[in-house]
N, C-alpha and C. Protein backbone atom coordinates (compact mmCIF):
# COMPACT_ATOMS: atom_id res chain seq x y z
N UNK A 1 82.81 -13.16 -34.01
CA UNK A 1 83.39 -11.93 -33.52
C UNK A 1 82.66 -10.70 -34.08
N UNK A 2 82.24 -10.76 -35.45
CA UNK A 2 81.62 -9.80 -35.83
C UNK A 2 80.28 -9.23 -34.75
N UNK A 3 79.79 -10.31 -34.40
CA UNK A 3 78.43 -10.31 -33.73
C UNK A 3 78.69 -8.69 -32.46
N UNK A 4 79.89 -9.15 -31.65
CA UNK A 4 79.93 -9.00 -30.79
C UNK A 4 80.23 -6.93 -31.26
N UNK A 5 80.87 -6.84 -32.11
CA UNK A 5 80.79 -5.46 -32.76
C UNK A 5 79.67 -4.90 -33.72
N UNK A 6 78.60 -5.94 -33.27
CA UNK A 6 77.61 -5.35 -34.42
C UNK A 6 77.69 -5.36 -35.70
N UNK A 7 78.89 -5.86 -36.31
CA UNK A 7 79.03 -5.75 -37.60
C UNK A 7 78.13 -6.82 -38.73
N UNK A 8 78.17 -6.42 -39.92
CA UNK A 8 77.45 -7.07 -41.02
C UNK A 8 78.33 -7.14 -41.95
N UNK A 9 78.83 -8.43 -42.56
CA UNK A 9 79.66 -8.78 -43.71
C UNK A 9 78.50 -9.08 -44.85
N UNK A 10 78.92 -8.27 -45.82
CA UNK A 10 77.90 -8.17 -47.34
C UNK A 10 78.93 -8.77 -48.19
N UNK A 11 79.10 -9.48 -49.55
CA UNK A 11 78.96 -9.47 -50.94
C UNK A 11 78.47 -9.40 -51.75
N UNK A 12 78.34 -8.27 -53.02
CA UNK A 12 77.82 -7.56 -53.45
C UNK A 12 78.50 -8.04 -54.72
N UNK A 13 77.65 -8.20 -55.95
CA UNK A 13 78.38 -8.61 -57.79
C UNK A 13 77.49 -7.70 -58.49
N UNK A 14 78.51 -7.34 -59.24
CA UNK A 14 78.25 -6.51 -60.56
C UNK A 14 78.49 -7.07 -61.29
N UNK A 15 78.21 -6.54 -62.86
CA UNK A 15 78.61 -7.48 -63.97
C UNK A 15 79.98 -8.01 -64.02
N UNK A 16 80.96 -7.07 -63.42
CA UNK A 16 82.51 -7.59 -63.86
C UNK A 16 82.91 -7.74 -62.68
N UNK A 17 82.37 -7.13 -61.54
CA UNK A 17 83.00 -7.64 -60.48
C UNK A 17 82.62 -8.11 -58.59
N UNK A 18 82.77 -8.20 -57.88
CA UNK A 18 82.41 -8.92 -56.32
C UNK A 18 83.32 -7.58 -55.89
N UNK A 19 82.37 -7.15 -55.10
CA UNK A 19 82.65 -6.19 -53.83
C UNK A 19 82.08 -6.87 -52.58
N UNK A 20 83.23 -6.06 -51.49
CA UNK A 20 82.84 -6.87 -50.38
C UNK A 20 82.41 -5.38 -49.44
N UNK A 21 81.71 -5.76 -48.23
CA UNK A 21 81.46 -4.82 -47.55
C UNK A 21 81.31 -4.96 -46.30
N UNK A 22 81.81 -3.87 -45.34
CA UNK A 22 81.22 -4.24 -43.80
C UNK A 22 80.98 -2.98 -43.58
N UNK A 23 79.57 -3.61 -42.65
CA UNK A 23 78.11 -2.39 -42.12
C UNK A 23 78.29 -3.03 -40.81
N UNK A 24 77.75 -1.96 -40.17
CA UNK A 24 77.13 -1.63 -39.20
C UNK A 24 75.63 -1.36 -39.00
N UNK A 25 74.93 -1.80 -37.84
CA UNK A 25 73.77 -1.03 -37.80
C UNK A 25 73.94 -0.25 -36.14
N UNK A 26 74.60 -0.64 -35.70
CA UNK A 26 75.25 0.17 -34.09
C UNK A 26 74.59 1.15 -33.98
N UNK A 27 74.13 1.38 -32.93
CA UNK A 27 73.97 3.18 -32.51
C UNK A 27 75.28 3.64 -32.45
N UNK A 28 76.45 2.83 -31.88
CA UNK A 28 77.55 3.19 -31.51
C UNK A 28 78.16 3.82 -32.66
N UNK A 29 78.50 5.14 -33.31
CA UNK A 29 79.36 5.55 -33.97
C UNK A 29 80.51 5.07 -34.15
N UNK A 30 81.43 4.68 -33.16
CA UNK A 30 82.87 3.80 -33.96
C UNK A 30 83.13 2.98 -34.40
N UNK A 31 81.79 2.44 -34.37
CA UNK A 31 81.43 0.97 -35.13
C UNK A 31 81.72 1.33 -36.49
N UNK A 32 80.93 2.66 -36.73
CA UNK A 32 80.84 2.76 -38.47
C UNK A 32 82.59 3.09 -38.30
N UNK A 33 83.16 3.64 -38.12
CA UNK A 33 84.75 3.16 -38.29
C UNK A 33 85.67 2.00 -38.39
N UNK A 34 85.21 1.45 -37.77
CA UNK A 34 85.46 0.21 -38.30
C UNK A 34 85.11 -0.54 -38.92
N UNK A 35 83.89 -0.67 -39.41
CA UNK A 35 83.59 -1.18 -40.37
C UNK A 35 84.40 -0.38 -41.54
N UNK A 36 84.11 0.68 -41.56
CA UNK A 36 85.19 1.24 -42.95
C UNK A 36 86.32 0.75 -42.77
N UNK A 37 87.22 0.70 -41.73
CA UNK A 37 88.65 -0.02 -42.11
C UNK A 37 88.84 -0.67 -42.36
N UNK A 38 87.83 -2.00 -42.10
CA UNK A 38 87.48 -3.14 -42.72
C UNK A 38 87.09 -3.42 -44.35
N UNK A 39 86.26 -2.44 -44.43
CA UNK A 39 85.81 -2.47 -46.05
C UNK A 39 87.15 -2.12 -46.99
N UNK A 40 88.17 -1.25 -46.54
CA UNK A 40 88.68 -0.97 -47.36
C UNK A 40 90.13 -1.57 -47.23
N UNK A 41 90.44 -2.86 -46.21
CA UNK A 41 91.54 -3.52 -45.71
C UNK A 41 91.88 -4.51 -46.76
N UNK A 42 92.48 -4.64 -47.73
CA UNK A 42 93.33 -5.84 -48.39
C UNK A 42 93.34 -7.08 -47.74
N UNK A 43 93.74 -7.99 -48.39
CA UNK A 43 94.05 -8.97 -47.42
C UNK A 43 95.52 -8.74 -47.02
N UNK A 44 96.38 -8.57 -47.86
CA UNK A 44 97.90 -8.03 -47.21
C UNK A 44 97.89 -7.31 -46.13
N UNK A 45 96.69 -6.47 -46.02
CA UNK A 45 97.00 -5.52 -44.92
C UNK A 45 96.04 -6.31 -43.91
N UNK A 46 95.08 -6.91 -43.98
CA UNK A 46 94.86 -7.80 -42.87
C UNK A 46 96.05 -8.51 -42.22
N UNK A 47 96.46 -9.49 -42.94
CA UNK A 47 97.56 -10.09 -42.70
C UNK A 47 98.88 -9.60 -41.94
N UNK A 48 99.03 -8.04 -42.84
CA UNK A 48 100.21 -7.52 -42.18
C UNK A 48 100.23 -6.67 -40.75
N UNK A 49 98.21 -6.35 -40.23
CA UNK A 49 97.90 -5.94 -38.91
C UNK A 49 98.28 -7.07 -38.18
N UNK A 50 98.15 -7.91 -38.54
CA UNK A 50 98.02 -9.49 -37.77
C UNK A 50 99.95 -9.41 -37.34
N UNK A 51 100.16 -9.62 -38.21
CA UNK A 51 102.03 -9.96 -38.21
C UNK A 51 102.43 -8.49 -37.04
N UNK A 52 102.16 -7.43 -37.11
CA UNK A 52 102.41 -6.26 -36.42
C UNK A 52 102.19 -6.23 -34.94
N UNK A 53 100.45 -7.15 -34.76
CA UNK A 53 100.32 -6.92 -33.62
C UNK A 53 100.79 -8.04 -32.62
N UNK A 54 101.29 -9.26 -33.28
CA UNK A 54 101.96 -10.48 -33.11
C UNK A 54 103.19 -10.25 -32.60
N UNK A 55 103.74 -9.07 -33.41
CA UNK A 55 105.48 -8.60 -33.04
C UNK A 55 104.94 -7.97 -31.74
N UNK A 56 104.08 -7.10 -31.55
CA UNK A 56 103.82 -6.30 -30.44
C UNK A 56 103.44 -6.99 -29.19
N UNK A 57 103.07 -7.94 -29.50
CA UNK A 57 102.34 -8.96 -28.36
C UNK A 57 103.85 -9.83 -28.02
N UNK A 58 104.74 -10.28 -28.67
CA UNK A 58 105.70 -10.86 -28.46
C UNK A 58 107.25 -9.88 -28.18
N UNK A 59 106.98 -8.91 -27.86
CA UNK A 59 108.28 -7.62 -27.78
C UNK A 59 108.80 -7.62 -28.43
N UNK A 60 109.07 -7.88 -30.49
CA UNK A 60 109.34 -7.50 -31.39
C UNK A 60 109.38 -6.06 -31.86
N UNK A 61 109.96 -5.17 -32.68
CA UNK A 61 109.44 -4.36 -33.78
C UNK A 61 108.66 -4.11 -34.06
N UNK A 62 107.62 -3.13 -34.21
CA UNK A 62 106.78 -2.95 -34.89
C UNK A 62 106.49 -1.32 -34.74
N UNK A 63 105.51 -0.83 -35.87
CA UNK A 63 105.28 0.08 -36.17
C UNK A 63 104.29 0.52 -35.67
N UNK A 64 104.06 1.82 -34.75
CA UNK A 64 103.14 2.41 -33.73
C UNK A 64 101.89 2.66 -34.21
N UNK A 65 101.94 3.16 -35.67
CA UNK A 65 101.23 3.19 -36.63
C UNK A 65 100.96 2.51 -37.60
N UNK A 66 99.70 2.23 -38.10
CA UNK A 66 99.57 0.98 -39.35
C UNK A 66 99.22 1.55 -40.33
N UNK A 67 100.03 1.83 -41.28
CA UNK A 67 99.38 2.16 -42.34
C UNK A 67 98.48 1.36 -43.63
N UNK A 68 97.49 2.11 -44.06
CA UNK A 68 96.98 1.34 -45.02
C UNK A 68 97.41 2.06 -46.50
N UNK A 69 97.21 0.59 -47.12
CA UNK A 69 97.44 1.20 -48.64
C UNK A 69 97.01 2.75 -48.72
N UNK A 70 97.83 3.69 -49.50
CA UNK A 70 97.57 4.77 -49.89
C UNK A 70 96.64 5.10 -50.49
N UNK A 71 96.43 4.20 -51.77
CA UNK A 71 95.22 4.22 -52.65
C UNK A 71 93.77 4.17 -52.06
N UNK A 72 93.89 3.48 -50.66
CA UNK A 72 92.39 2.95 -50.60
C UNK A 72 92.15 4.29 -49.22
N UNK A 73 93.22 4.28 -48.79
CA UNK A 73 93.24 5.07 -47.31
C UNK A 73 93.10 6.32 -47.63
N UNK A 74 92.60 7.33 -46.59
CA UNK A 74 92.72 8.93 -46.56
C UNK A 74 93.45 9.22 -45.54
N UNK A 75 93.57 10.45 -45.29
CA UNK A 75 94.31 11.31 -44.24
C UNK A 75 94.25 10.99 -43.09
N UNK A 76 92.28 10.74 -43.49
CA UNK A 76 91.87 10.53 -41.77
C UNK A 76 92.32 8.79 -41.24
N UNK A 77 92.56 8.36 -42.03
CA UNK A 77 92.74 7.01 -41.54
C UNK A 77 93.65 6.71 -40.92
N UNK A 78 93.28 5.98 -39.28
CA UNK A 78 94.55 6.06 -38.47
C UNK A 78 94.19 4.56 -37.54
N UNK A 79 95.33 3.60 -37.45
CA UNK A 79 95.43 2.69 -36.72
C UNK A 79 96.29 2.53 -35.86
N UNK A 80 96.01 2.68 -34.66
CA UNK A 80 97.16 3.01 -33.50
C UNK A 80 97.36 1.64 -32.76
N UNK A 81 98.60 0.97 -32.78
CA UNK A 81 98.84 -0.10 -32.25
C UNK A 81 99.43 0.26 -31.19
N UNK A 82 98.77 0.23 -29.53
CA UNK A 82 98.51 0.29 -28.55
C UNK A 82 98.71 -0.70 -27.87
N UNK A 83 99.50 -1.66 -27.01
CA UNK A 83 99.71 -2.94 -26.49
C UNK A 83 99.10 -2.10 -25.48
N UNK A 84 98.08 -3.04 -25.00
CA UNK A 84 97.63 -4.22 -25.61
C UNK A 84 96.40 -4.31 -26.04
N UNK A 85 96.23 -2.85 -27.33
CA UNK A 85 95.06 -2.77 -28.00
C UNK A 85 95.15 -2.26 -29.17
N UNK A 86 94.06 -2.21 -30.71
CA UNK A 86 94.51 -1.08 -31.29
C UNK A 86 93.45 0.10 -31.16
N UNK A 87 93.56 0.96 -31.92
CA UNK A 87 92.86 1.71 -31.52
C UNK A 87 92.65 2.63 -32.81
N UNK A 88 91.17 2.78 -33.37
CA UNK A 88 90.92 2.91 -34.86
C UNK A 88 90.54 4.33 -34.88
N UNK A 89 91.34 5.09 -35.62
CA UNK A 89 90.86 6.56 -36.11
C UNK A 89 89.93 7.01 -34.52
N UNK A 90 91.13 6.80 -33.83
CA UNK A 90 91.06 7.88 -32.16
C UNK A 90 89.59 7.61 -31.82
N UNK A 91 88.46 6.77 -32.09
CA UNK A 91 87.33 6.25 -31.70
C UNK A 91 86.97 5.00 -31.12
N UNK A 92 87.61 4.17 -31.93
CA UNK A 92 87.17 2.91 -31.15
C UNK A 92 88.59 2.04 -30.67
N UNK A 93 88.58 1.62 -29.26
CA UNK A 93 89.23 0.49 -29.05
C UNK A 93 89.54 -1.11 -28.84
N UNK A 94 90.35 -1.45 -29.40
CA UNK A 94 89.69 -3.35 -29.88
C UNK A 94 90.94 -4.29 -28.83
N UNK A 95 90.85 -5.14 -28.27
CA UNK A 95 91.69 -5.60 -27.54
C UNK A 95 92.47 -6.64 -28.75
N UNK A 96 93.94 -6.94 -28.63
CA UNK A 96 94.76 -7.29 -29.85
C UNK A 96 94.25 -8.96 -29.85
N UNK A 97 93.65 -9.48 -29.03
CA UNK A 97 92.89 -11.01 -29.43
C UNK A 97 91.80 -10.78 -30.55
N UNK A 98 90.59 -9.64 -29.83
CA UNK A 98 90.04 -9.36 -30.51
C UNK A 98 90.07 -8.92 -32.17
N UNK A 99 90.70 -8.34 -32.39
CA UNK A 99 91.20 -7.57 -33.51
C UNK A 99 91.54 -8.72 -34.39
N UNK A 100 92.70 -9.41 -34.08
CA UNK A 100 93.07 -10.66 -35.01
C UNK A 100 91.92 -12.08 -35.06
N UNK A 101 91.23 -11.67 -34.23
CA UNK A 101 89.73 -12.89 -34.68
C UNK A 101 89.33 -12.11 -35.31
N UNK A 102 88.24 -10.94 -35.63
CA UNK A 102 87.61 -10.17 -36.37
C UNK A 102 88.73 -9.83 -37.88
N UNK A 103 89.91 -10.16 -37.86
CA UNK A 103 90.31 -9.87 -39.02
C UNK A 103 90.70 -10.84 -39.80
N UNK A 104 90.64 -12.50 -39.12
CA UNK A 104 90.68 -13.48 -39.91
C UNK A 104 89.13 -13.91 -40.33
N UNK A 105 87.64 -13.44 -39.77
CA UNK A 105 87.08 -13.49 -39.86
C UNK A 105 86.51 -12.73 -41.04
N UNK A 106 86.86 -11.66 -41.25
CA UNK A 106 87.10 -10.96 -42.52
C UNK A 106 87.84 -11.58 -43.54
N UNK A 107 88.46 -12.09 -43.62
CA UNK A 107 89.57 -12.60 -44.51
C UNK A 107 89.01 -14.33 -45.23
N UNK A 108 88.01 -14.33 -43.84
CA UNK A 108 87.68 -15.69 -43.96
C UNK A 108 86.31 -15.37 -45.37
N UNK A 109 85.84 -14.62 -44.72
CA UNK A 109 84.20 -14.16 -45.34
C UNK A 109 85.17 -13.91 -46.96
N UNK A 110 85.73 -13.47 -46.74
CA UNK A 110 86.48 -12.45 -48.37
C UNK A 110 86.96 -13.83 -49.28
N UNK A 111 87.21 -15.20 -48.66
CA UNK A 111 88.01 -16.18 -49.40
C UNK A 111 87.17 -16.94 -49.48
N UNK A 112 85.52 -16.86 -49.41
CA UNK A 112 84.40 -17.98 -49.60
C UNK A 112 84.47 -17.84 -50.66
């Protein structure tokens, strides 16, 4: 799935610790947006886009907006859950199949 967004999954070690990363090389600008939401997504908050857009796909509850951790997130950071898409900091749009392959795929890369 990454392929198909251009994306590049990195791990990166320092002395004390493994950083993870997702690049882009896109011409496409919203690429590099997503890749940042990605870089800076938890696995809880993977998990908990997944559970959100699951409720949304099944006419559950859910929250229009996704927030990310405070700590890692800024102002500008915005995830708009859109049935039947989301839609990342008002640039790019991901269809909700899509989104939950590319984010277990992340999750997957992060638990090697």
């Amino acid at each position: 799935m990454k392929e198909k967004f251009n994306l590049i999954f990195e791990k990166k070690r320092s002395w004390f610790s493994v950083y993870y990363y997702c690049s882009t090389k896109s011409p496409k600008h919203e690429y590099t947006y997503l890749a940042s939401k990605l870089t800076t997504m938890h696995q809880i908050e993977c998990e908990g886009l997944i559970e959100s857009i699951d409720d949304a796909e099944n006419g559950k509850y859910y929250e229009e907006y996704f927030a990310l951790d405070a700590d890692a997130a800024s102002d500008n950071d915005e995830i708009h859950i859109l049935p039947p898409n989301i839609i990342i900091d008002k640039s790019v749009t991901i269809s909700f199949s899509d989104m939950k392959k590319l984010l277990h795929e992340w999750m997957s890369f992060r638990n090697k």
